[in-house]
C-alpha atoms as a PDB file:
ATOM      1  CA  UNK A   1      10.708 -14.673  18.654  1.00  0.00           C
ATOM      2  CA  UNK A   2       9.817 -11.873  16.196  1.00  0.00           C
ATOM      3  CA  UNK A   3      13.077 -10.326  14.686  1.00  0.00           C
ATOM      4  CA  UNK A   4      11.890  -8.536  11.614  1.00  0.00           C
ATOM      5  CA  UNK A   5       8.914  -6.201  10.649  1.00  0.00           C
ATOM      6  CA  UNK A   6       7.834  -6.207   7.095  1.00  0.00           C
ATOM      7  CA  UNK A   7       5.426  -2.914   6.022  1.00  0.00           C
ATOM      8  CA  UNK A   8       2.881  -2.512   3.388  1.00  0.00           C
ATOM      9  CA  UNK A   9       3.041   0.611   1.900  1.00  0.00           C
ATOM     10  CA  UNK A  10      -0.208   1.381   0.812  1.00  0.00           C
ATOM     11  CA  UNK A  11      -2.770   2.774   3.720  1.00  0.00           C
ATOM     12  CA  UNK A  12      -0.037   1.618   6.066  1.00  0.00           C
ATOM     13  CA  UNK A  13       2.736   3.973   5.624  1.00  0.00           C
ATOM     14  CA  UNK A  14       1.199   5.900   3.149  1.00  0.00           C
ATOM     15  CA  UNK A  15      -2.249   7.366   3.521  1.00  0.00           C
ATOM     16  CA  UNK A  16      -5.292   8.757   0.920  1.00  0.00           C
ATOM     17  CA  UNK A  17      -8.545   8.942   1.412  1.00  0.00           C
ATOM     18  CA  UNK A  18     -10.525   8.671  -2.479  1.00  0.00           C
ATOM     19  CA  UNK A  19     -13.569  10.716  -1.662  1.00  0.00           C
ATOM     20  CA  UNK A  20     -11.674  13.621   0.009  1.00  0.00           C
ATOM     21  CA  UNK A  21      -9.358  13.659  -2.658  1.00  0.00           C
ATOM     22  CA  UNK A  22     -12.664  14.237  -4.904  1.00  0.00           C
ATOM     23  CA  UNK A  23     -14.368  17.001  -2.727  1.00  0.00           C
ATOM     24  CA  UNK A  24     -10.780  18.828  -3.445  1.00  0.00           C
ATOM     25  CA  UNK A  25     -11.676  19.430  -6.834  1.00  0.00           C
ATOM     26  CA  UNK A  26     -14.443  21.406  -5.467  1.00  0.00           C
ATOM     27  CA  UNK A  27     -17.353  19.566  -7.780  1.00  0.00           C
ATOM     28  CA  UNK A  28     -20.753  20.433  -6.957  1.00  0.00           C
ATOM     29  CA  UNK A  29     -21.937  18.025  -4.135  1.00  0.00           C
ATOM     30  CA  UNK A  30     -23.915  16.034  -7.010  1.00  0.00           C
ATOM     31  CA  UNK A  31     -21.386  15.450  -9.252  1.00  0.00           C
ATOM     32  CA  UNK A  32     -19.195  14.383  -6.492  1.00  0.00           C
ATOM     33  CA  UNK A  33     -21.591  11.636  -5.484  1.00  0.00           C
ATOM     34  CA  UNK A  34     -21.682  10.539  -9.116  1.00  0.00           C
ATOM     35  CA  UNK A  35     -17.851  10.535  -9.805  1.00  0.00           C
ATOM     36  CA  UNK A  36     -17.711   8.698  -6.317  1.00  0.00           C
ATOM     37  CA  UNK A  37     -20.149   5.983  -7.403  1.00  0.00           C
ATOM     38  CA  UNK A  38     -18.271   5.513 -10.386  1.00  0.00           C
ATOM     39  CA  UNK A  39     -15.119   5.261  -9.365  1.00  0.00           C
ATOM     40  CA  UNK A  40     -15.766   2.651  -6.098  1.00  0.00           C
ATOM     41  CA  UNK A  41     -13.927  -0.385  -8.146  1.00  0.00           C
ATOM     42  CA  UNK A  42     -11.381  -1.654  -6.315  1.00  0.00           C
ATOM     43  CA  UNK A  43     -10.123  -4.754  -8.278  1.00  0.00           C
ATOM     44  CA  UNK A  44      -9.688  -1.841 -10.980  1.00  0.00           C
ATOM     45  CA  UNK A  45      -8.075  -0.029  -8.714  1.00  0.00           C
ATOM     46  CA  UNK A  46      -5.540  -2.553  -7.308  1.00  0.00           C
ATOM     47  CA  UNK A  47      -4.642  -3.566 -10.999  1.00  0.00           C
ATOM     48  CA  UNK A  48      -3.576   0.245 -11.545  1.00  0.00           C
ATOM     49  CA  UNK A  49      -1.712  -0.285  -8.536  1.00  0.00           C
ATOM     50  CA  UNK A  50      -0.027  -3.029  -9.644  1.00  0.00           C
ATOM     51  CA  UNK A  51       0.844  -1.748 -13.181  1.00  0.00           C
ATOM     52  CA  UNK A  52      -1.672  -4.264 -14.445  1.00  0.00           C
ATOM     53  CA  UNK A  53      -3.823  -0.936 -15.523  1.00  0.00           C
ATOM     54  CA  UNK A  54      -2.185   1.986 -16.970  1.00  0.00           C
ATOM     55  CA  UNK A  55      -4.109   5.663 -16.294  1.00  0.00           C
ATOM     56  CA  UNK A  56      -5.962   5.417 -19.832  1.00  0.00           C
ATOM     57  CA  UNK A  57      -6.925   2.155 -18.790  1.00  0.00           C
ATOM     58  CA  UNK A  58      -8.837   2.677 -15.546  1.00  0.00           C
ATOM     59  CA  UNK A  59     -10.243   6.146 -17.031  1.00  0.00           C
ATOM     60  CA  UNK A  60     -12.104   3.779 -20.007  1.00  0.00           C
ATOM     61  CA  UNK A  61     -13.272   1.222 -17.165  1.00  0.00           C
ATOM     62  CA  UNK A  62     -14.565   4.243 -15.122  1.00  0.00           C
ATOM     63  CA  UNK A  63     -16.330   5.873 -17.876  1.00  0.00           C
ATOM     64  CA  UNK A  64     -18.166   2.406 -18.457  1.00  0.00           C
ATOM     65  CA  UNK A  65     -19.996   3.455 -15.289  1.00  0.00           C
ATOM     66  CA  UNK A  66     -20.691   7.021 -16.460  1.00  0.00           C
ATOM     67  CA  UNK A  67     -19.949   8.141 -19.582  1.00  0.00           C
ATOM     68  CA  UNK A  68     -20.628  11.545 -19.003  1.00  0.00           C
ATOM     69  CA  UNK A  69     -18.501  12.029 -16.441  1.00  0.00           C
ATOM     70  CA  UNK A  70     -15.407  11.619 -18.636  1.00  0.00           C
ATOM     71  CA  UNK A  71     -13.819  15.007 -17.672  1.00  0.00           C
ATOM     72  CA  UNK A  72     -14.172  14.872 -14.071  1.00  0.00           C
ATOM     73  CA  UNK A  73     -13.012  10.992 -13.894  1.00  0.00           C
ATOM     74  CA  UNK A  74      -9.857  12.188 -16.546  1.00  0.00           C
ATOM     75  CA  UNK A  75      -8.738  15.017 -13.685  1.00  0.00           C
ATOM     76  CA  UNK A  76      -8.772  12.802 -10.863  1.00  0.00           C
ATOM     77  CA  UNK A  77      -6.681   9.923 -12.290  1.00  0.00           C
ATOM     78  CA  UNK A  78      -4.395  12.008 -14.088  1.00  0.00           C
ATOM     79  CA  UNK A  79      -3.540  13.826 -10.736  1.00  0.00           C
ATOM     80  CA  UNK A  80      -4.218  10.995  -8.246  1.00  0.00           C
ATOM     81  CA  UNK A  81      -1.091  10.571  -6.927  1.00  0.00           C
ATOM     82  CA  UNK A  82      -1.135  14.343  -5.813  1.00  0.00           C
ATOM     83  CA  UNK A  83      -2.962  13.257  -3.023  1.00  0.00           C
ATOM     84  CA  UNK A  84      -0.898  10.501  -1.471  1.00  0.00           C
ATOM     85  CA  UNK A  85       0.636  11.582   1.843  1.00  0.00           C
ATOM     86  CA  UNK A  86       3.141   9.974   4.394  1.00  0.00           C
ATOM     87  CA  UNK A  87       1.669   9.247   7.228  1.00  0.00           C
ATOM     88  CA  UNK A  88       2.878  11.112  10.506  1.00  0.00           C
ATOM     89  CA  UNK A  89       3.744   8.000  12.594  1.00  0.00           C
ATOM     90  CA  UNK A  90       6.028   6.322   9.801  1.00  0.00           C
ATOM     91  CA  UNK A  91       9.420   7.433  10.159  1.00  0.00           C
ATOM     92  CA  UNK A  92       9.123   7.487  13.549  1.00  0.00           C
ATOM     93  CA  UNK A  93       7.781   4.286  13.921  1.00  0.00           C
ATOM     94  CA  UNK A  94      10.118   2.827  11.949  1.00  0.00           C
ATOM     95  CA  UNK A  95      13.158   4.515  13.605  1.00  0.00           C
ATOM     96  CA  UNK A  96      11.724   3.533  16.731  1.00  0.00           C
ATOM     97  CA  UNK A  97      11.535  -0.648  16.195  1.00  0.00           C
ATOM     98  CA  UNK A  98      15.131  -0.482  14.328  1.00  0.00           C
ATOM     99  CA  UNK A  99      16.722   0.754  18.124  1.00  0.00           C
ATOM    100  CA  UNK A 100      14.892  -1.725  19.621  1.00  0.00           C
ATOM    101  CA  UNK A 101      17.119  -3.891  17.176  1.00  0.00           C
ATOM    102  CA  UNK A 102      14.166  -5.197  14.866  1.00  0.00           C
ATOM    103  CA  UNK A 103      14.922  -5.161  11.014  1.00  0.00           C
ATOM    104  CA  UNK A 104      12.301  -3.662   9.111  1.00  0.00           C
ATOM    105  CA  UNK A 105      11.661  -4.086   5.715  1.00  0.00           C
ATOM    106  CA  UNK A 106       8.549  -2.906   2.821  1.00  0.00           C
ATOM    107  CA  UNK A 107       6.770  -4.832   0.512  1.00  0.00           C
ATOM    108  CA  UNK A 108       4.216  -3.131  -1.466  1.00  0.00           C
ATOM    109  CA  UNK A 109       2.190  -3.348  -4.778  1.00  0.00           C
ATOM    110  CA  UNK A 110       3.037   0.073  -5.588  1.00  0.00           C
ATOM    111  CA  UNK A 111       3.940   1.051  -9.055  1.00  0.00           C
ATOM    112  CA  UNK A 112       6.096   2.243 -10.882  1.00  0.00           C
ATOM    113  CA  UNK A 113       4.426   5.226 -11.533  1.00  0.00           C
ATOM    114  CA  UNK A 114       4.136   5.384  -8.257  1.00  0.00           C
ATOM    115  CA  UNK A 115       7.046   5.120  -7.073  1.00  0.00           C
ATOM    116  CA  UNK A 116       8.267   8.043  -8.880  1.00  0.00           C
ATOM    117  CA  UNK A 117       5.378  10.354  -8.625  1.00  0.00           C
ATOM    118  CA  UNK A 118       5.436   9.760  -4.575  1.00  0.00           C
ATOM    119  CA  UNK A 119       9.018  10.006  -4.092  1.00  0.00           C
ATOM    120  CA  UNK A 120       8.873  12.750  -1.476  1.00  0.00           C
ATOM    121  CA  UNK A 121       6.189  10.905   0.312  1.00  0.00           C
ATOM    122  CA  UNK A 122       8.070   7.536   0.176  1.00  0.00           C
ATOM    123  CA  UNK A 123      10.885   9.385   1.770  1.00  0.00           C
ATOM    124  CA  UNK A 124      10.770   6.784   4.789  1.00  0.00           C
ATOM    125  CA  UNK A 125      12.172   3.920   2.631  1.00  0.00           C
ATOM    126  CA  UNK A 126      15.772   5.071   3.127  1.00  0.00           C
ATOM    127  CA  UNK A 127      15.390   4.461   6.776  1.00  0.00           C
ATOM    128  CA  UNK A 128      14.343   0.798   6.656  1.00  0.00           C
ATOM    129  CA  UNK A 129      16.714  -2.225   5.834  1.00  0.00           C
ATOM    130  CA  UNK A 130      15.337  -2.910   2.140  1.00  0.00           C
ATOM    131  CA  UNK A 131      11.972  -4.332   0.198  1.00  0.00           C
ATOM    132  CA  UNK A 132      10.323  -5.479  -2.947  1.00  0.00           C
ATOM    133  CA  UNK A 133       8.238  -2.948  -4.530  1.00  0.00           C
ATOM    134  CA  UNK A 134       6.949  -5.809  -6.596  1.00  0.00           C
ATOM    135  CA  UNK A 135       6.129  -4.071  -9.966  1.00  0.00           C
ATOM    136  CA  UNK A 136       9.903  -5.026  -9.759  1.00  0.00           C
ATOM    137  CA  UNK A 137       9.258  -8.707 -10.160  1.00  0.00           C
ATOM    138  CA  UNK A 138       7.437 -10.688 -12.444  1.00  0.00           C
ATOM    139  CA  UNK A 139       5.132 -12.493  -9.042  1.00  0.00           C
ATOM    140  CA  UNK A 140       3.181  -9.644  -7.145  1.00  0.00           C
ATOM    141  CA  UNK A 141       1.100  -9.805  -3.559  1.00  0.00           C
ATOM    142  CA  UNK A 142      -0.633 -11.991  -2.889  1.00  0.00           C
ATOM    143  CA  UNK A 143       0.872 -14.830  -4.245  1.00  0.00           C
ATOM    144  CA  UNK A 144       3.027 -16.308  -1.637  1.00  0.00           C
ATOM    145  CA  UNK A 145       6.360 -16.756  -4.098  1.00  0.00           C
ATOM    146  CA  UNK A 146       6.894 -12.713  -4.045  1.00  0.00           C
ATOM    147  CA  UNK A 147       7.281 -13.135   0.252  1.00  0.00           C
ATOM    148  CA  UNK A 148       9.606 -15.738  -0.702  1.00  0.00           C
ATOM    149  CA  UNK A 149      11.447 -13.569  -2.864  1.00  0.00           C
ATOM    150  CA  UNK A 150      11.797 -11.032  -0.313  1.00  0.00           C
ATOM    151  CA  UNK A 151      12.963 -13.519   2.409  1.00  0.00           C
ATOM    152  CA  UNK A 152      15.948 -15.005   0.349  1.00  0.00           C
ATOM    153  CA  UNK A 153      16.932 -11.998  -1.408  1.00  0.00           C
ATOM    154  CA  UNK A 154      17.391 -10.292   2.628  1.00  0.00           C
ATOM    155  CA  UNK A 155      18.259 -13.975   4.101  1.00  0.00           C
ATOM    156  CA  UNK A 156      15.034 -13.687   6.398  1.00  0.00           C
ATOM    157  CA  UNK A 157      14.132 -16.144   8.702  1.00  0.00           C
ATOM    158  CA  UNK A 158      10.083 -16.749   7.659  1.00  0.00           C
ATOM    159  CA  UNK A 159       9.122 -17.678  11.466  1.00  0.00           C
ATOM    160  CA  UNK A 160      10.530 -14.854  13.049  1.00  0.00           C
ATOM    161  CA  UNK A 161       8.908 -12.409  10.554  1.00  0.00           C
ATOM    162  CA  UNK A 162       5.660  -9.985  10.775  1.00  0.00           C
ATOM    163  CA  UNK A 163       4.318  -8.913   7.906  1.00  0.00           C
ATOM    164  CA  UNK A 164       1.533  -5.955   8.400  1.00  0.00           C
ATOM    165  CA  UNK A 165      -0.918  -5.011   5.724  1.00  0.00           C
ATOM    166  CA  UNK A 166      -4.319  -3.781   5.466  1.00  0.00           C
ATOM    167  CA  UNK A 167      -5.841  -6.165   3.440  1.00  0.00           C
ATOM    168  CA  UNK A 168      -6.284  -9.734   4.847  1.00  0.00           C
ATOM    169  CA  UNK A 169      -5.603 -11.406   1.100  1.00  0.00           C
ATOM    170  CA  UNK A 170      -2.640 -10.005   1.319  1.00  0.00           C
ATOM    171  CA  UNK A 171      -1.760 -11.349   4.421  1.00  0.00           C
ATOM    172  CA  UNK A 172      -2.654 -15.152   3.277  1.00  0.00           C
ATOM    173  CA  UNK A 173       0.683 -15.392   0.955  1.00  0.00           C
ATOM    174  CA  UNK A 174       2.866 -13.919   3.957  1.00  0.00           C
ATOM    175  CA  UNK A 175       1.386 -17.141   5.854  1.00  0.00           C
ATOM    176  CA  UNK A 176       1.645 -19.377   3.475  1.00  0.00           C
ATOM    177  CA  UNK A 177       5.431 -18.064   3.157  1.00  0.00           C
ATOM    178  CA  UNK A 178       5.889 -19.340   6.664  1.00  0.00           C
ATOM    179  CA  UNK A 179       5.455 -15.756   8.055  1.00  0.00           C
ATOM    180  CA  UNK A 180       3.445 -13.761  11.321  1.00  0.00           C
ATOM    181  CA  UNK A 181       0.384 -11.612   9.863  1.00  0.00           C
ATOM    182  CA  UNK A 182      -1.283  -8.282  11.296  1.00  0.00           C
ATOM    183  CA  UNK A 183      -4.186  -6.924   9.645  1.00  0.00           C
ATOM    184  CA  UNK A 184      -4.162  -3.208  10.453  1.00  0.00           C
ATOM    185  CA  UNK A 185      -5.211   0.492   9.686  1.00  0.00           C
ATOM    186  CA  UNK A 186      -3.628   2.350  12.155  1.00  0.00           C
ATOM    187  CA  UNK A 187      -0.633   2.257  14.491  1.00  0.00           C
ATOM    188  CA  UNK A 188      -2.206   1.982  17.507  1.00  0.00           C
ATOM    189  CA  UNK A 189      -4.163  -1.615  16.426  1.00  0.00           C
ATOM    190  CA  UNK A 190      -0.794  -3.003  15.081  1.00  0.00           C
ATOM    191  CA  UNK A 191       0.818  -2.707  18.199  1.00  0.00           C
ATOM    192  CA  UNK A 192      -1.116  -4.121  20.555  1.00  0.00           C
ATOM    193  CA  UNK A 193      -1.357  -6.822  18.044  1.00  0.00           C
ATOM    194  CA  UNK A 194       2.694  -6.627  17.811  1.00  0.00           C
ATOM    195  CA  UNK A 195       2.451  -6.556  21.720  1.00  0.00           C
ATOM    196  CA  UNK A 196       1.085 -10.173  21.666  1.00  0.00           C
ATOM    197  CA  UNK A 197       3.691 -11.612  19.446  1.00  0.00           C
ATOM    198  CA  UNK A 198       6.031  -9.997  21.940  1.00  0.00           C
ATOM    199  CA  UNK A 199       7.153  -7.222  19.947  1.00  0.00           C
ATOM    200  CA  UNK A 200       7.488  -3.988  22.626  1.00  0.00           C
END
């Protein structure tokens, strides 16, 4: 029996899309395929996610790609988080599985910069029972000790949690934890996933 729903943030509740944010700078169609091609690194950008890479960091490692591109790849990193949006279904979503009498927790990789550029579009964590973002500890996703930390700090029970992310390596630590997995990008695919667990 499923009791409690645990939510990436990133592309879950949260939603950006890379090269739309870079047509918004209005860049001639060329340069945009450039700056696109050079910024497509996604361990880079999961370590500036974590806090691993700070945004002088991943500028130098984009550059690497195309040095001449240094002021376009400086105004998209320096604004990035400009773009980040809530996405429509996640407050209601969540409000929705906490009548039902689900708890429903987060636990992201977001940073800390982050965390307080995006306040207004993390305004959905006041409405869930609590989370890790886990800049916050010294273990981050996907090692299986920060789903650990999560589940004692909250007193979980690890075989009667889901925990839904986008990204399957992610998803190994929650099961190794002891926990349910969905892999999912939008609502409707984590529910009839959540159906089958017998989550309604």
């Amino acid at each position: 029996m499923i009791t409690t729903i645990i939510f990436d943030i990133g592309n879950v509740l949260v939603d950006f899309n890379w090269k739309e944010y870079i047509a918004s700078f209005g860049f001639a169609k060329e340069v945009q395929e450039k700056v696109a091609r050079a910024t497509m690194l996604s361990r880079e950008w999961d370590e500036f996610d974590r806090g691993v890479l700070q945004v002088e960091d991943i500028i130098q490692k984009f550059m690497e790609n195309d040095p001449s591109l240094e002021k376009e790849i400086r105004m998209l990193c320096e604004n990035v988080h400009d773009m980040l949006g809530r996405r429509d279904y996640a407050i209601p979503w969540i409000q929705d599985l906490k009548k039902k009498g689900y708890g429903v927790y987060y636990l992201s990789n977001f940073s800390r910069k982050a965390e307080v550029e995006c306040a207004h579009t993390l305004d959905f964590l006041p409405f869930m029972d609590g989370g890790i973002l886990s800049y916050q500890e010294k273990v981050i996703k996907p090692e299986p000790e920060i789903y650990r930390i999560l589940i004692e700090r909250y007193q979980l029970i690890p075989e009667q949690c889901v925990f839904m992310d986008d990204k399957p390596e992610n998803c190994e630590g929650a099961r190794k934890a002891g926990m349910h997995t969905i892999v999912f990008t939008t609502r409707e695919e984590a529910e009839k996933e959540l159906l089958k667990l017998g989550v309604k």
